[in-house]
C-alpha atoms as a PDB file:
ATOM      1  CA  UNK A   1     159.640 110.598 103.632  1.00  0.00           C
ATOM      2  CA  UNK A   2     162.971 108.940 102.454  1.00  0.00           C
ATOM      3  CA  UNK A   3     164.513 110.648  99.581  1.00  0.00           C
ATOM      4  CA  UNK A   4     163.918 109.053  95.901  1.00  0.00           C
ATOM      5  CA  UNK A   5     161.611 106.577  97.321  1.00  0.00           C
ATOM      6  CA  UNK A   6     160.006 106.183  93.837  1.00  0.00           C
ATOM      7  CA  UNK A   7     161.184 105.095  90.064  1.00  0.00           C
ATOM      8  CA  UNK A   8     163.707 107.564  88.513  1.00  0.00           C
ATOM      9  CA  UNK A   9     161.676 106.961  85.764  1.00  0.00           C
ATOM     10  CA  UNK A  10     158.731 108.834  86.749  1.00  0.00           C
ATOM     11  CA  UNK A  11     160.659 112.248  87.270  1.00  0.00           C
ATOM     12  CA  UNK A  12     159.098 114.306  85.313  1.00  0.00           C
ATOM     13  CA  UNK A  13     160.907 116.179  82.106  1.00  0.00           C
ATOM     14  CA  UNK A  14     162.434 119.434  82.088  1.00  0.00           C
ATOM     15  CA  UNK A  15     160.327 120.647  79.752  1.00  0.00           C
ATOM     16  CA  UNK A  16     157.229 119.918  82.498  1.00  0.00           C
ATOM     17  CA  UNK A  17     159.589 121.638  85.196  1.00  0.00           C
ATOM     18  CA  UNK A  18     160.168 124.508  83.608  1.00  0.00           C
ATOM     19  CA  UNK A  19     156.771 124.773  82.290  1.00  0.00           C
ATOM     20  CA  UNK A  20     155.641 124.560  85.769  1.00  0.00           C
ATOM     21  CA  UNK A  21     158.041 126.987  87.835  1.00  0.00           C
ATOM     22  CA  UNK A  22     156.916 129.499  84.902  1.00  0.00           C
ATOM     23  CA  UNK A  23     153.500 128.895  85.757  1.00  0.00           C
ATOM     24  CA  UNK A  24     154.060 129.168  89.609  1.00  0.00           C
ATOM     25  CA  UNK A  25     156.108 132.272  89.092  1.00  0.00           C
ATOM     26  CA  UNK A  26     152.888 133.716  86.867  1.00  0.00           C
ATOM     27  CA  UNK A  27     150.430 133.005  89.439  1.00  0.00           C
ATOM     28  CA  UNK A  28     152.674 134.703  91.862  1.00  0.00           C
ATOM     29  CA  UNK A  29     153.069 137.777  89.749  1.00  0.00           C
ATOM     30  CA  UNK A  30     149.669 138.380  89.109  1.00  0.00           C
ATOM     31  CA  UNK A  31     148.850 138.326  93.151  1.00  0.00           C
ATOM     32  CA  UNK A  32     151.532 140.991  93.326  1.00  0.00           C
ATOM     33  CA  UNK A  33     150.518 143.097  90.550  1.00  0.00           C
ATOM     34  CA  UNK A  34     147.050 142.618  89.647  1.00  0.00           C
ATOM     35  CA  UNK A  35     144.790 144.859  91.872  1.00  0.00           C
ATOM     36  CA  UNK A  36     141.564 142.341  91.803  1.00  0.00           C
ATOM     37  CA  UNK A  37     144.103 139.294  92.157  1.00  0.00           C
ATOM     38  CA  UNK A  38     145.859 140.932  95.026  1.00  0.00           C
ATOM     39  CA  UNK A  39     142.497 141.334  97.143  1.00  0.00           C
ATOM     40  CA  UNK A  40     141.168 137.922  96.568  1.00  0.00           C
ATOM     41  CA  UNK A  41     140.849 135.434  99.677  1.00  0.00           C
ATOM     42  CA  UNK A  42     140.258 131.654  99.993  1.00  0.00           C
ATOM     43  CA  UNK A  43     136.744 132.866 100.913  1.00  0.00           C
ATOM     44  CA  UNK A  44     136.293 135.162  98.208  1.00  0.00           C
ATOM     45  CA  UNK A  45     137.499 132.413  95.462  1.00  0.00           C
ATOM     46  CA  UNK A  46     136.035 129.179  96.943  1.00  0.00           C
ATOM     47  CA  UNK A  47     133.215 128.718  94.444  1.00  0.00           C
ATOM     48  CA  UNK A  48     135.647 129.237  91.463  1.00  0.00           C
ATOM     49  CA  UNK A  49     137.094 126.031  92.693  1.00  0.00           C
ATOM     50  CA  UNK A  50     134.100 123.910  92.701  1.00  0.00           C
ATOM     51  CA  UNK A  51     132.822 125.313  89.575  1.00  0.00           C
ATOM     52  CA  UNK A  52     136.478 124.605  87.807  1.00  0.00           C
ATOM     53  CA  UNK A  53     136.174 121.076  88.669  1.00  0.00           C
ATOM     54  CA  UNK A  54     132.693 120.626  87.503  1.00  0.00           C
ATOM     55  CA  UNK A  55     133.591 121.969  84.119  1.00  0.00           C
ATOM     56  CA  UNK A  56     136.031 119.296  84.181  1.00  0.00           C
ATOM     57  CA  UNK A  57     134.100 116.282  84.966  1.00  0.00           C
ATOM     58  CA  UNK A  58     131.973 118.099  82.062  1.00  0.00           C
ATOM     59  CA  UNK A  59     134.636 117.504  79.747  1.00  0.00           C
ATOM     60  CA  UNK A  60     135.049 114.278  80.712  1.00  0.00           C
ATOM     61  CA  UNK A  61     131.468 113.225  80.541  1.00  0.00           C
ATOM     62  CA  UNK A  62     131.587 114.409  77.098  1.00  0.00           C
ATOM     63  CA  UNK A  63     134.953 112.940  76.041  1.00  0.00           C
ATOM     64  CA  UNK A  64     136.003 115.812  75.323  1.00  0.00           C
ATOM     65  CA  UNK A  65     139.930 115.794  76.017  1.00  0.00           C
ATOM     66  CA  UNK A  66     141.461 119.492  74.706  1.00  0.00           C
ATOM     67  CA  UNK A  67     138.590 121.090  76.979  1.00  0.00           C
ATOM     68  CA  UNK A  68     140.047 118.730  79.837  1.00  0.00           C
ATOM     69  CA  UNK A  69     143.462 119.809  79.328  1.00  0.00           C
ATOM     70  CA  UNK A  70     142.076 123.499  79.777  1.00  0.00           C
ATOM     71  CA  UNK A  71     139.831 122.732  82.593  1.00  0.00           C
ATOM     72  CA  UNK A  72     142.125 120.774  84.919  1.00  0.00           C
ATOM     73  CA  UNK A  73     144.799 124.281  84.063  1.00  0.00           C
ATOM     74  CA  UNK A  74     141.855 125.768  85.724  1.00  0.00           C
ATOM     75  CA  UNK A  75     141.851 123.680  88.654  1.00  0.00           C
ATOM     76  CA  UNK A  76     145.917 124.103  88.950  1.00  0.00           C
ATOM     77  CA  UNK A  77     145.628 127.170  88.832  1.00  0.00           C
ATOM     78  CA  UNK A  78     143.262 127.610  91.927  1.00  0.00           C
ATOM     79  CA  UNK A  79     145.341 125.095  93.868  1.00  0.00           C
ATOM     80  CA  UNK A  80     148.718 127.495  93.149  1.00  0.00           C
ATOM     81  CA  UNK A  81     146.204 130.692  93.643  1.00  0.00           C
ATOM     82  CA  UNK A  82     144.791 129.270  97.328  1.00  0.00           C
ATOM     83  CA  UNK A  83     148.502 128.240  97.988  1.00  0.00           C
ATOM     84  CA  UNK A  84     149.726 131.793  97.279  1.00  0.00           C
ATOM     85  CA  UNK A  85     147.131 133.665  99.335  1.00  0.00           C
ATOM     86  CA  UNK A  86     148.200 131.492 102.907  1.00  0.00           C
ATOM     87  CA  UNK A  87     151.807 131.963 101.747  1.00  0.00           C
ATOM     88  CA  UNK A  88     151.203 135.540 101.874  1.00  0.00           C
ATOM     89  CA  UNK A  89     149.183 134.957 105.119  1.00  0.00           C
ATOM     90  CA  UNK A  90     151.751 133.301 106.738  1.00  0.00           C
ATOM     91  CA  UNK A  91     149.769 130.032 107.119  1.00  0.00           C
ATOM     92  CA  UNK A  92     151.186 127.883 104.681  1.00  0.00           C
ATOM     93  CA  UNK A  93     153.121 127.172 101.505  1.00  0.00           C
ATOM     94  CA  UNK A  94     152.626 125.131  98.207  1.00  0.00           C
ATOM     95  CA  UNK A  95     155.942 123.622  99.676  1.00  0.00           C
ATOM     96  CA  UNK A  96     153.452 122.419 102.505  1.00  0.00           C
ATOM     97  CA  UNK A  97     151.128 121.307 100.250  1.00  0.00           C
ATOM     98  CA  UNK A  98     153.477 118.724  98.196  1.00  0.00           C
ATOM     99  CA  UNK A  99     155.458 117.863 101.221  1.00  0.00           C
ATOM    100  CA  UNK A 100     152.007 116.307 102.936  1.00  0.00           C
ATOM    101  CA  UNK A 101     150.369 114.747  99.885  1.00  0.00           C
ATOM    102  CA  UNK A 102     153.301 112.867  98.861  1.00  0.00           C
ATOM    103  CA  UNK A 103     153.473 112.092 102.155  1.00  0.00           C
ATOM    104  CA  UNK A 104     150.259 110.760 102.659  1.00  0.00           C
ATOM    105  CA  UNK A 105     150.088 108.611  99.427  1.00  0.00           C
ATOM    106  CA  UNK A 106     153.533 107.133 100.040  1.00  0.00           C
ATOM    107  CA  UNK A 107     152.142 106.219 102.957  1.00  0.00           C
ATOM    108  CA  UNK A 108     148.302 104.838 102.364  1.00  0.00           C
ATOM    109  CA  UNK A 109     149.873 102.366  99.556  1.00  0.00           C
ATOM    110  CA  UNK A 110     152.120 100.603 101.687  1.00  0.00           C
ATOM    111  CA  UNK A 111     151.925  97.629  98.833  1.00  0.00           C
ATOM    112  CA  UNK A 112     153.756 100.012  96.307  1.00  0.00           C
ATOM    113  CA  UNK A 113     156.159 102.241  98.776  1.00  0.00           C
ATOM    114  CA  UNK A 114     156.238  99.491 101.355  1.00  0.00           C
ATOM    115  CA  UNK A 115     156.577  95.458 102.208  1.00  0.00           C
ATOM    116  CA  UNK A 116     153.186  95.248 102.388  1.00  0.00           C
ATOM    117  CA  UNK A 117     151.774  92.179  99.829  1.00  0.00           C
ATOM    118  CA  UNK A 118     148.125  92.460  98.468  1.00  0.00           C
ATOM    119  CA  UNK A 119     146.198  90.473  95.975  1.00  0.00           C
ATOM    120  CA  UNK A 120     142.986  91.975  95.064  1.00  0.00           C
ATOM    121  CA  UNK A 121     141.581  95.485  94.735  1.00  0.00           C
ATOM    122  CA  UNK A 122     139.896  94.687  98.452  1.00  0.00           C
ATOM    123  CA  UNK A 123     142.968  94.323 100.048  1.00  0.00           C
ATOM    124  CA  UNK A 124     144.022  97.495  99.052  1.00  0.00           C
ATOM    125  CA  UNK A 125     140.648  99.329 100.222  1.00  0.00           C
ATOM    126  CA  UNK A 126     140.844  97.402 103.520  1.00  0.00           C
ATOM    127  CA  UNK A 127     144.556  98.680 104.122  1.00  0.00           C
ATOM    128  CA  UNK A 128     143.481 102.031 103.098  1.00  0.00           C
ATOM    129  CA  UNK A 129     140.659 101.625 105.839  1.00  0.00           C
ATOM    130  CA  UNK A 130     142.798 100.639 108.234  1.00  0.00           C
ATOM    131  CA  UNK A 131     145.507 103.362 107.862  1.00  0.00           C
ATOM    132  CA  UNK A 132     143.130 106.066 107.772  1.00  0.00           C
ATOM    133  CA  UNK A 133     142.169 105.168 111.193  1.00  0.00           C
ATOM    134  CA  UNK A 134     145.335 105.874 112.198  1.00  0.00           C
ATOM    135  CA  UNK A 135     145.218 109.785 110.824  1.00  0.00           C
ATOM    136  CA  UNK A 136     144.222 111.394 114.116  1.00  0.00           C
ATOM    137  CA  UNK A 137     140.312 110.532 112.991  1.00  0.00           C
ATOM    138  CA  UNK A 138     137.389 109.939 115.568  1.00  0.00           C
ATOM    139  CA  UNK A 139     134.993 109.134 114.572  1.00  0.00           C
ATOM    140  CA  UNK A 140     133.993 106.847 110.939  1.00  0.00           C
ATOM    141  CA  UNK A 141     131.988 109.267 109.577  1.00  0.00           C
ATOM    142  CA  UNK A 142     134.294 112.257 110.184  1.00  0.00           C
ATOM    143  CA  UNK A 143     136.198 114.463 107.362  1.00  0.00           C
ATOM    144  CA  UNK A 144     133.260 113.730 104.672  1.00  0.00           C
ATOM    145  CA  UNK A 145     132.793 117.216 103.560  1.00  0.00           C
ATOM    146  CA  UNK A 146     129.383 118.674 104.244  1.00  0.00           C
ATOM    147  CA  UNK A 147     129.688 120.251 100.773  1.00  0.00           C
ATOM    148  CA  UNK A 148     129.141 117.577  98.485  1.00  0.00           C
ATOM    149  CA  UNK A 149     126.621 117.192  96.195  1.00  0.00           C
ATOM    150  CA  UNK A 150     123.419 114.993  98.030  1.00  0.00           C
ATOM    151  CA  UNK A 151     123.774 111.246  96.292  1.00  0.00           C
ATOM    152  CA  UNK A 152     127.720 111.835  96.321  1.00  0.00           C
ATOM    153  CA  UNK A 153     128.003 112.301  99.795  1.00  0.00           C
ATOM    154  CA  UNK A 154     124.924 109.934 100.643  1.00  0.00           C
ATOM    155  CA  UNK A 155     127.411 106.963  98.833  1.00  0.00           C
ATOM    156  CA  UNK A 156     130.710 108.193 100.884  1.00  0.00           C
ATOM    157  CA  UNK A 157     128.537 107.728 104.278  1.00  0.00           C
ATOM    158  CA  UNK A 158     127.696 104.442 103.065  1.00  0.00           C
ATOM    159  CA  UNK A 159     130.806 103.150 102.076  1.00  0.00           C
ATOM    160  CA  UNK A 160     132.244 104.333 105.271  1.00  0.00           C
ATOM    161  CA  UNK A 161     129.612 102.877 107.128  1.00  0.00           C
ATOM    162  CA  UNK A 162     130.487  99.823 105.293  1.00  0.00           C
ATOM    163  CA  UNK A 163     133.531  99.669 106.155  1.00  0.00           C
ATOM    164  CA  UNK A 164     133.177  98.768 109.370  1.00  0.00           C
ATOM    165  CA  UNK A 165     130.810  96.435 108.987  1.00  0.00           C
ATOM    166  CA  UNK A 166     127.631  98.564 109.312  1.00  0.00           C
ATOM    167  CA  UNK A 167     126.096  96.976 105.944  1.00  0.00           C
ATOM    168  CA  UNK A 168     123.722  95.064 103.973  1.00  0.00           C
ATOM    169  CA  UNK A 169     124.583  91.483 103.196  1.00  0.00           C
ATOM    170  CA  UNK A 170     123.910  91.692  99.356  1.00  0.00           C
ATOM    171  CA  UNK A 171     121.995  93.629  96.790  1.00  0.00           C
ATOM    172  CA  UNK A 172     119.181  92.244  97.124  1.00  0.00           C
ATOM    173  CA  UNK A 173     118.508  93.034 100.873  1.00  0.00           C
ATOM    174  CA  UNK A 174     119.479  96.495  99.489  1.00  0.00           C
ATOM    175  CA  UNK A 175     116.718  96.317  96.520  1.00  0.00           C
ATOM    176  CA  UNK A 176     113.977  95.048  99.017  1.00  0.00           C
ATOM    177  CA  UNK A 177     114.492  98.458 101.149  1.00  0.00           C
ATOM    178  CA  UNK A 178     114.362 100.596  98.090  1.00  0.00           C
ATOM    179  CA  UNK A 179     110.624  99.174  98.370  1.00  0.00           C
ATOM    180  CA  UNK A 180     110.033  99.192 101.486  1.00  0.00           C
ATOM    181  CA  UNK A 181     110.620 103.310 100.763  1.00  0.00           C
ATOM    182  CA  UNK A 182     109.026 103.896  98.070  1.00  0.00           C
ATOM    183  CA  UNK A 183     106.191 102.260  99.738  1.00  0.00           C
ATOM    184  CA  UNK A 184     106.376 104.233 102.988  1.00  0.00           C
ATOM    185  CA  UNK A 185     106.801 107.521 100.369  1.00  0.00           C
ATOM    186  CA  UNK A 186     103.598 106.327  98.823  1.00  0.00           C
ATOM    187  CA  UNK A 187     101.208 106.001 101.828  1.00  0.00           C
ATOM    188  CA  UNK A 188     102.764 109.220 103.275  1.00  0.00           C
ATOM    189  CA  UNK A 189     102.383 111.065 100.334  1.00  0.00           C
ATOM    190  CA  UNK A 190      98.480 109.997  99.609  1.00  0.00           C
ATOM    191  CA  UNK A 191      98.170 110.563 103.332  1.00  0.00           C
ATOM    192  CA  UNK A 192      98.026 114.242 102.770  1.00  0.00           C
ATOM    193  CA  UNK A 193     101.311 114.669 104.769  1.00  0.00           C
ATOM    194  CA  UNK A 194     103.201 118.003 104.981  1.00  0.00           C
ATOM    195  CA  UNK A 195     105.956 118.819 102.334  1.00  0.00           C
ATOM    196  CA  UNK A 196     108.937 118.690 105.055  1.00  0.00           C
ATOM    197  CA  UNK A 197     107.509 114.713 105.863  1.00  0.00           C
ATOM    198  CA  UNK A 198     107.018 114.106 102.450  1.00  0.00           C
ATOM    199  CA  UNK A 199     110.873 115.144 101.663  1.00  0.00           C
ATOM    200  CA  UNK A 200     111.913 113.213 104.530  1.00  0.00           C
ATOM    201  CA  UNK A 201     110.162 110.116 103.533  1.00  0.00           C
ATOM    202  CA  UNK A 202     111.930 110.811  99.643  1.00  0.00           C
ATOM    203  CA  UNK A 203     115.153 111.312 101.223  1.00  0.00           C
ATOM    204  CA  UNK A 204     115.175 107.499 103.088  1.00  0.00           C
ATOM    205  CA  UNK A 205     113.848 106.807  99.510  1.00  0.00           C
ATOM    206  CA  UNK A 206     116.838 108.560  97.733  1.00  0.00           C
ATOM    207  CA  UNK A 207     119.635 107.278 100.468  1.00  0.00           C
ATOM    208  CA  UNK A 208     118.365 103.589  99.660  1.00  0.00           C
ATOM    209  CA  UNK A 209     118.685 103.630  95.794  1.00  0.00           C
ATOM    210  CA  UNK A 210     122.033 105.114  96.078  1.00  0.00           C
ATOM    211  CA  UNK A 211     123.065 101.991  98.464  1.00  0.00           C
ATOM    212  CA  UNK A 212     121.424  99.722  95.681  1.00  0.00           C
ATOM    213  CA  UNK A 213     123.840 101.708  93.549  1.00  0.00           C
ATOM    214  CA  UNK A 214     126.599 100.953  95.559  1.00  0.00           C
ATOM    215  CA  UNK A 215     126.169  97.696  95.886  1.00  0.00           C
ATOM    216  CA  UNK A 216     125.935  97.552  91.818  1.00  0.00           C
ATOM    217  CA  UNK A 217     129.209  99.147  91.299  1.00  0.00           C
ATOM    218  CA  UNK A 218     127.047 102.148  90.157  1.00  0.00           C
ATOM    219  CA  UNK A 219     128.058 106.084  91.032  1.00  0.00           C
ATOM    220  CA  UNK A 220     124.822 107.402  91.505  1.00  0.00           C
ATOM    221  CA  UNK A 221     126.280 111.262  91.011  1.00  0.00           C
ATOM    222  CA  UNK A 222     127.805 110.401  87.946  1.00  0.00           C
ATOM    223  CA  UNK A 223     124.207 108.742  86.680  1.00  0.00           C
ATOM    224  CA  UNK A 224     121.984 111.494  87.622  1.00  0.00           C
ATOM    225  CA  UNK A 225     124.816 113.757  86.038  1.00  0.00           C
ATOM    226  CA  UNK A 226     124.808 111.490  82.718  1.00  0.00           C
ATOM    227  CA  UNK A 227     120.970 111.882  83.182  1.00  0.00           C
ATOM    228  CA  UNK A 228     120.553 115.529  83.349  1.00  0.00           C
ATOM    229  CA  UNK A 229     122.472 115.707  80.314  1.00  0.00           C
ATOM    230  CA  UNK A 230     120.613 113.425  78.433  1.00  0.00           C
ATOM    231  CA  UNK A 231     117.525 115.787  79.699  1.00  0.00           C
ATOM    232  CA  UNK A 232     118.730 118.673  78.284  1.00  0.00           C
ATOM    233  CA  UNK A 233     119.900 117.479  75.003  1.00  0.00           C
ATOM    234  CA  UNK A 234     116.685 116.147  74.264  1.00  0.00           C
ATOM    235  CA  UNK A 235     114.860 119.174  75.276  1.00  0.00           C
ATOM    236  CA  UNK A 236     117.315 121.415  73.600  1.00  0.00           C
ATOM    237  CA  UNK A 237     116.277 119.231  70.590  1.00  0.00           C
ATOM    238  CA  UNK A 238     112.344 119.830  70.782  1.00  0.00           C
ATOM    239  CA  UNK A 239     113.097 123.651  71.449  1.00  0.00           C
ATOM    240  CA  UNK A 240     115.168 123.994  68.636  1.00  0.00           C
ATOM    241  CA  UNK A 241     112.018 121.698  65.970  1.00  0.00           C
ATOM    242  CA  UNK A 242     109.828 124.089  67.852  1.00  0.00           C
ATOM    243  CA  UNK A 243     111.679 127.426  66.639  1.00  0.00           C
ATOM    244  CA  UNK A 244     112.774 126.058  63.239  1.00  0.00           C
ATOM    245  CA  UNK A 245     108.770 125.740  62.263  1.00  0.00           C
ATOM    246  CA  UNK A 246     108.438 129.504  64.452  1.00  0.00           C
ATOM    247  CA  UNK A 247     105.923 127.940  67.376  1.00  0.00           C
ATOM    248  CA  UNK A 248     105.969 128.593  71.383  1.00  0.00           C
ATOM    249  CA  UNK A 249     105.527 125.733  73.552  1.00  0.00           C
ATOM    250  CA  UNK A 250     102.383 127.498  74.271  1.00  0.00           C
ATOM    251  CA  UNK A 251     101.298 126.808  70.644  1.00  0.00           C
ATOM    252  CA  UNK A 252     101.617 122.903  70.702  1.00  0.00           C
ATOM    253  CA  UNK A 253     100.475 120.043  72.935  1.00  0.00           C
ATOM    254  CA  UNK A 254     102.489 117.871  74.632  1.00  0.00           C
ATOM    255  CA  UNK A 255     102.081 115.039  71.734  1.00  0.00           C
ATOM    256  CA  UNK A 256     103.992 117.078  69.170  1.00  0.00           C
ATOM    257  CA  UNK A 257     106.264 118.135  71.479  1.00  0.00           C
ATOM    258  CA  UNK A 258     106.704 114.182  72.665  1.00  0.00           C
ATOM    259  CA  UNK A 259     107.559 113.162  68.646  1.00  0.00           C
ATOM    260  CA  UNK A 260     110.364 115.951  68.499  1.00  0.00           C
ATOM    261  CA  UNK A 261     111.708 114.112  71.734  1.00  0.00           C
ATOM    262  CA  UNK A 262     111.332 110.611  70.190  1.00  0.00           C
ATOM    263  CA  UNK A 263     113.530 112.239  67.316  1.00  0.00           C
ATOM    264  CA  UNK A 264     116.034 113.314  69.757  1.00  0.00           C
ATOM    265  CA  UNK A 265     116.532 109.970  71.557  1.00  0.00           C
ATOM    266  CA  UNK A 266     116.482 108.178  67.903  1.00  0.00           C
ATOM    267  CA  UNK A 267     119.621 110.306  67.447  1.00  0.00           C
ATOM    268  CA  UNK A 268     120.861 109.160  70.280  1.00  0.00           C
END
């Protein structure tokens, strides 16, 4: 990558380099002196890294912004920690790590580092197709990691799917299979079918919505996540009515517990 290929003016401060070597130097300190740092692997860590980055698309769901600043230091701190460990393996350094990002953003956004001349927001995902392709990959689907949650990685199939073409033609072709499934669910599941055909039939149900989504602009991770949070407010709400007036769940039926709820989404 040519040297100073970007703005001056986006070097960062001194302040934020010296802030940063002293956190690099930390990290590196503790994996020499700390006996339980010292005997961790990138096995032995990997969930801390997921969970990390949950708690900060936590913080931003909740708008939150001082528990951001804390979580993504969480996150840095794993990607200096797994950068450490294969230094000390011998497999690879953070200087790696830098080198072939910057690399590969300077060169996926050829319209900001390059000649290249775009006008829309389409342009720019159909270059970004197009170089991809030419990163050593197969096959279309290839490199989305198994890992992801269900409906996240349902939408990157899709979208790589629909990249090449492999797509509806609007949304609502995409709609109109969301009930052809639910349908199909329907008769299989008054059929008396077994639970494995049943989840089958609700996962074609499932991986249709989330194309609807897709179509709508809509993240269908982020909604079910914005959902489940509206879940448990609410039910933290009728919990907490329940306690203040010293009653079980098992004491009340579901109608008094249904007003506490209405009281939690009037809060709302």
């Amino acid at each position: 990558m040519p040297d100073k290929i970007y703005e001056a003016t986006f070097c960062p401060s001194p302040e934020i380099m010296e802030a940063f070597v002293d956190f690099y130097a930390i990290v590196g300190q503790l994996r020499r002196d700390c006996p339980w740092d010292r005997e961790q692997t990138h096995v032995s860590v990997k969930h801390m890294l997921i969970e990390e980055s949950y708690e900060a698309l936590e913080a931003i769901d909740e708008g939150d912004w001082d528990e951001l600043s804390r979580e993504l230091g969480d996150v840095l701190l794993h990607v200096l920690f797994h950068s450490d460990i294969a230094s000390t393996a011998g497999t690879f350094t953070l200087l790696d790590v830098l080198q072939q990002e910057s690399e590969k953003l300077v060169r996926r956004h050829p319209h900001v580092f390059g000649d290249v001349q775009v006008n829309s927001v389409e342009e720019v995902h159909e270059n970004w197709r197009k170089i991809k392709k030419t990163e050593g990959r197969k096959a279309t689907l290839e490199g989305i990691p198994r890992h992801l949650p269900g409906l996240q990685r349902a939408h990157r199939l899709q979208e790589r799917a629909a990249g090449v073409g492999f797509d509806f033609e609007n949304a609502a072709d995409t709609w109109q299979k969301v009930e052809e499934e639910l349908a199909e669910f329907q008769e299989l599941d008054n059929g008396g079918a077994s639970v494995v055909e049943q989840e089958k039939e609700f996962g074609d149900l499932l991986f249709a919505l989330v194309n609807y989504a897709r179509f709508k602009g809509l993240n269908p991770e982020n909604a079910i996540r914005l959902t489940n949070a509206k879940f448990e407010r609410r039910f933290t709400h009728v919990e907490k009515r329940l306690a203040e007036q010293q009653k079980a769940f098992e004491q009340v039926d579901l109608e008094e517990m249904d007003r506490y709820w209405d009281e939690a989404k009037a809060m709302e």
